[in-house]
Protein backbone atom coordinates (compact mmCIF):
# COMPACT_ATOMS: atom_id res chain seq x y z
CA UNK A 1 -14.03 -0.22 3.21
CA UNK A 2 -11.61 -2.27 1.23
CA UNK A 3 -13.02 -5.69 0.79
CA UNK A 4 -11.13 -9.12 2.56
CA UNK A 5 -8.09 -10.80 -0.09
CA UNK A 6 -7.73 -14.38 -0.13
CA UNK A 7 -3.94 -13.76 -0.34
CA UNK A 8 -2.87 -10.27 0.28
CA UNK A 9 -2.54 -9.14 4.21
CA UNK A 10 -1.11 -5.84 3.80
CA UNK A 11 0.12 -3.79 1.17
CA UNK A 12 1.72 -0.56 0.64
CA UNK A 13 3.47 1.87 -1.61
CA UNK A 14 5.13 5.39 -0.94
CA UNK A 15 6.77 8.51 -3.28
CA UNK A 16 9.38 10.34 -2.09
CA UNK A 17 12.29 12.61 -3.67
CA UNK A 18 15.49 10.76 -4.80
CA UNK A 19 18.39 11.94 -4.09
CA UNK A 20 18.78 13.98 -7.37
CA UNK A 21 17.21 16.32 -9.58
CA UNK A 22 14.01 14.82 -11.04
CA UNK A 23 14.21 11.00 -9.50
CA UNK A 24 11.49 10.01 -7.74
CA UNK A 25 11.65 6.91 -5.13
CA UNK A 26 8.66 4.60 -5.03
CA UNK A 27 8.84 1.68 -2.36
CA UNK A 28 6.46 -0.59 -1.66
CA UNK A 29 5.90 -3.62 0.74
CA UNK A 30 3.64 -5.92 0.46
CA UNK A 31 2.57 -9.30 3.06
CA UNK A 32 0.62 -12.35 1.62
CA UNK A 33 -1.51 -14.47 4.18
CA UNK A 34 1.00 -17.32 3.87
CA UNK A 35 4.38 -18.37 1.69
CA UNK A 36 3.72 -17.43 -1.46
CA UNK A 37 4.05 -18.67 -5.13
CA UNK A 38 4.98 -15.05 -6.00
CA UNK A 39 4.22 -11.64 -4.27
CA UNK A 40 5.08 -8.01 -5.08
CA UNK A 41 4.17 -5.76 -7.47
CA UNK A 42 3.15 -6.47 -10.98
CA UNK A 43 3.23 -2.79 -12.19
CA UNK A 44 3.74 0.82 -11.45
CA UNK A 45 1.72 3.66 -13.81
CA UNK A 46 3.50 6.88 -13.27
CA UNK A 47 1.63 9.76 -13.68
CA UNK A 48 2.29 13.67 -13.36
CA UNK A 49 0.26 15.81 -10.42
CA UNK A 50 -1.70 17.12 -12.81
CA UNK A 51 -2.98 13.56 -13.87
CA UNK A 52 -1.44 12.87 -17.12
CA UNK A 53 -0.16 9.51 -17.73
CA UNK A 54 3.69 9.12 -18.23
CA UNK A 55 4.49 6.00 -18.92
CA UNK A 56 3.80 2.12 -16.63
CA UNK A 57 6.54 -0.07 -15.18
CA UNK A 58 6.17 -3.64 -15.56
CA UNK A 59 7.95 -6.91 -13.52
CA UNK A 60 10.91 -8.41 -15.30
CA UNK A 61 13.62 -10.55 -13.35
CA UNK A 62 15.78 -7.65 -13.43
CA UNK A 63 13.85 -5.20 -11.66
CA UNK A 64 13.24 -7.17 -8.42
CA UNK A 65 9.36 -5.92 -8.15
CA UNK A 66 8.32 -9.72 -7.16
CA UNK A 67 9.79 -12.52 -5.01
CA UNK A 68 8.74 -16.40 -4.59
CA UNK A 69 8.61 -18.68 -1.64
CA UNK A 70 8.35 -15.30 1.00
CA UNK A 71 5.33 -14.26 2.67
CA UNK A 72 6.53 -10.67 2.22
CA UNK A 73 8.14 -8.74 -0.58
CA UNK A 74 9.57 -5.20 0.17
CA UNK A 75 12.14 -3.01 -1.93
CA UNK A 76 11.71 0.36 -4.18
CA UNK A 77 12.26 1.61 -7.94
CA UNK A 78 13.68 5.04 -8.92
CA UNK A 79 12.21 6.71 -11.82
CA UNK A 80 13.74 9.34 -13.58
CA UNK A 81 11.74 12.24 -14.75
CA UNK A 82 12.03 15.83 -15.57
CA UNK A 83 13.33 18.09 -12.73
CA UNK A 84 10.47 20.27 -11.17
CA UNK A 85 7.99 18.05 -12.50
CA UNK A 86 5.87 16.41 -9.05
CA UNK A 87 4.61 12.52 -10.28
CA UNK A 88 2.97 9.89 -8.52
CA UNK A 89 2.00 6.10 -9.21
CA UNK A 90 -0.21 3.83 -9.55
CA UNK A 91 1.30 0.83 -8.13
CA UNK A 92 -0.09 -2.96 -8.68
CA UNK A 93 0.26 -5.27 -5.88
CA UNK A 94 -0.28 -9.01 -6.14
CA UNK A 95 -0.14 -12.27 -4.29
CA UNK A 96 -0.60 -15.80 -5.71
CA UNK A 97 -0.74 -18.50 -3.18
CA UNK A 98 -1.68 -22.07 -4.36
CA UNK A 99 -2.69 -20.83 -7.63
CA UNK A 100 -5.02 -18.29 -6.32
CA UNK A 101 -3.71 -14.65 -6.88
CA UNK A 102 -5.31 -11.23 -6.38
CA UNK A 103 -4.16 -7.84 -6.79
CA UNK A 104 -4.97 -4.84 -5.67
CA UNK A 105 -4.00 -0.97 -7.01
CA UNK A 106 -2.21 1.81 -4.34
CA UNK A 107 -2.02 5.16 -5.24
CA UNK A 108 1.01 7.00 -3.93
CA UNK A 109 1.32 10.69 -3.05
């Protein structure tokens, strides 16, 4: 049973195909308890099925994984991998509300 978050409500974070050969679409939405300094996603760790690591995704402000001032933060990131290959991620969601932030890690199918 996942433990109580002093700032995260809900969180969430799906794979699906993109819309060409080896893309993968990973969206995620995540709700703090209240307006939030910053919410979203810190990182994504792509892996393939078979387990092996491929490479992690970090926030920058061009990638749009995090938002300020929002209780909620929702969008998705397309990685591009090899065609026929099946991936998922590890995907790192955060909320910091008065300077207390906590994270937690969903793994997508």
């Amino acid at each position: 049973m996942p433990r109580s978050s002093p700032t995260l409500t809900r969180y969430g974070a799906v794979a699906t195909s993109g819309n060409s050969a080896g893309k993968i679409v990973i969206t995620y939405d995540v709700l703090a308890n209240s307006i939030a300094d910053s919410v979203g996603v810190s990182s994504m760790k792509i892996y393939k099925s078979d387990g092996s690591y491929v490479t992690t995704i970090t926030a920058t402000s061009l990638n749009g994984f995090t938002d300020s001032g929002v209780m909620s933060h929702r969008n998705s990131y397309t990685y591009t991998g090899t065609s026929g290959t099946s991936y998922y991620a590890e995907v790192t969601v955060f909320a910091t509300i008065d300077g207390v932030t906590d994270s937690r890690t969903v793994t997508t199918n």
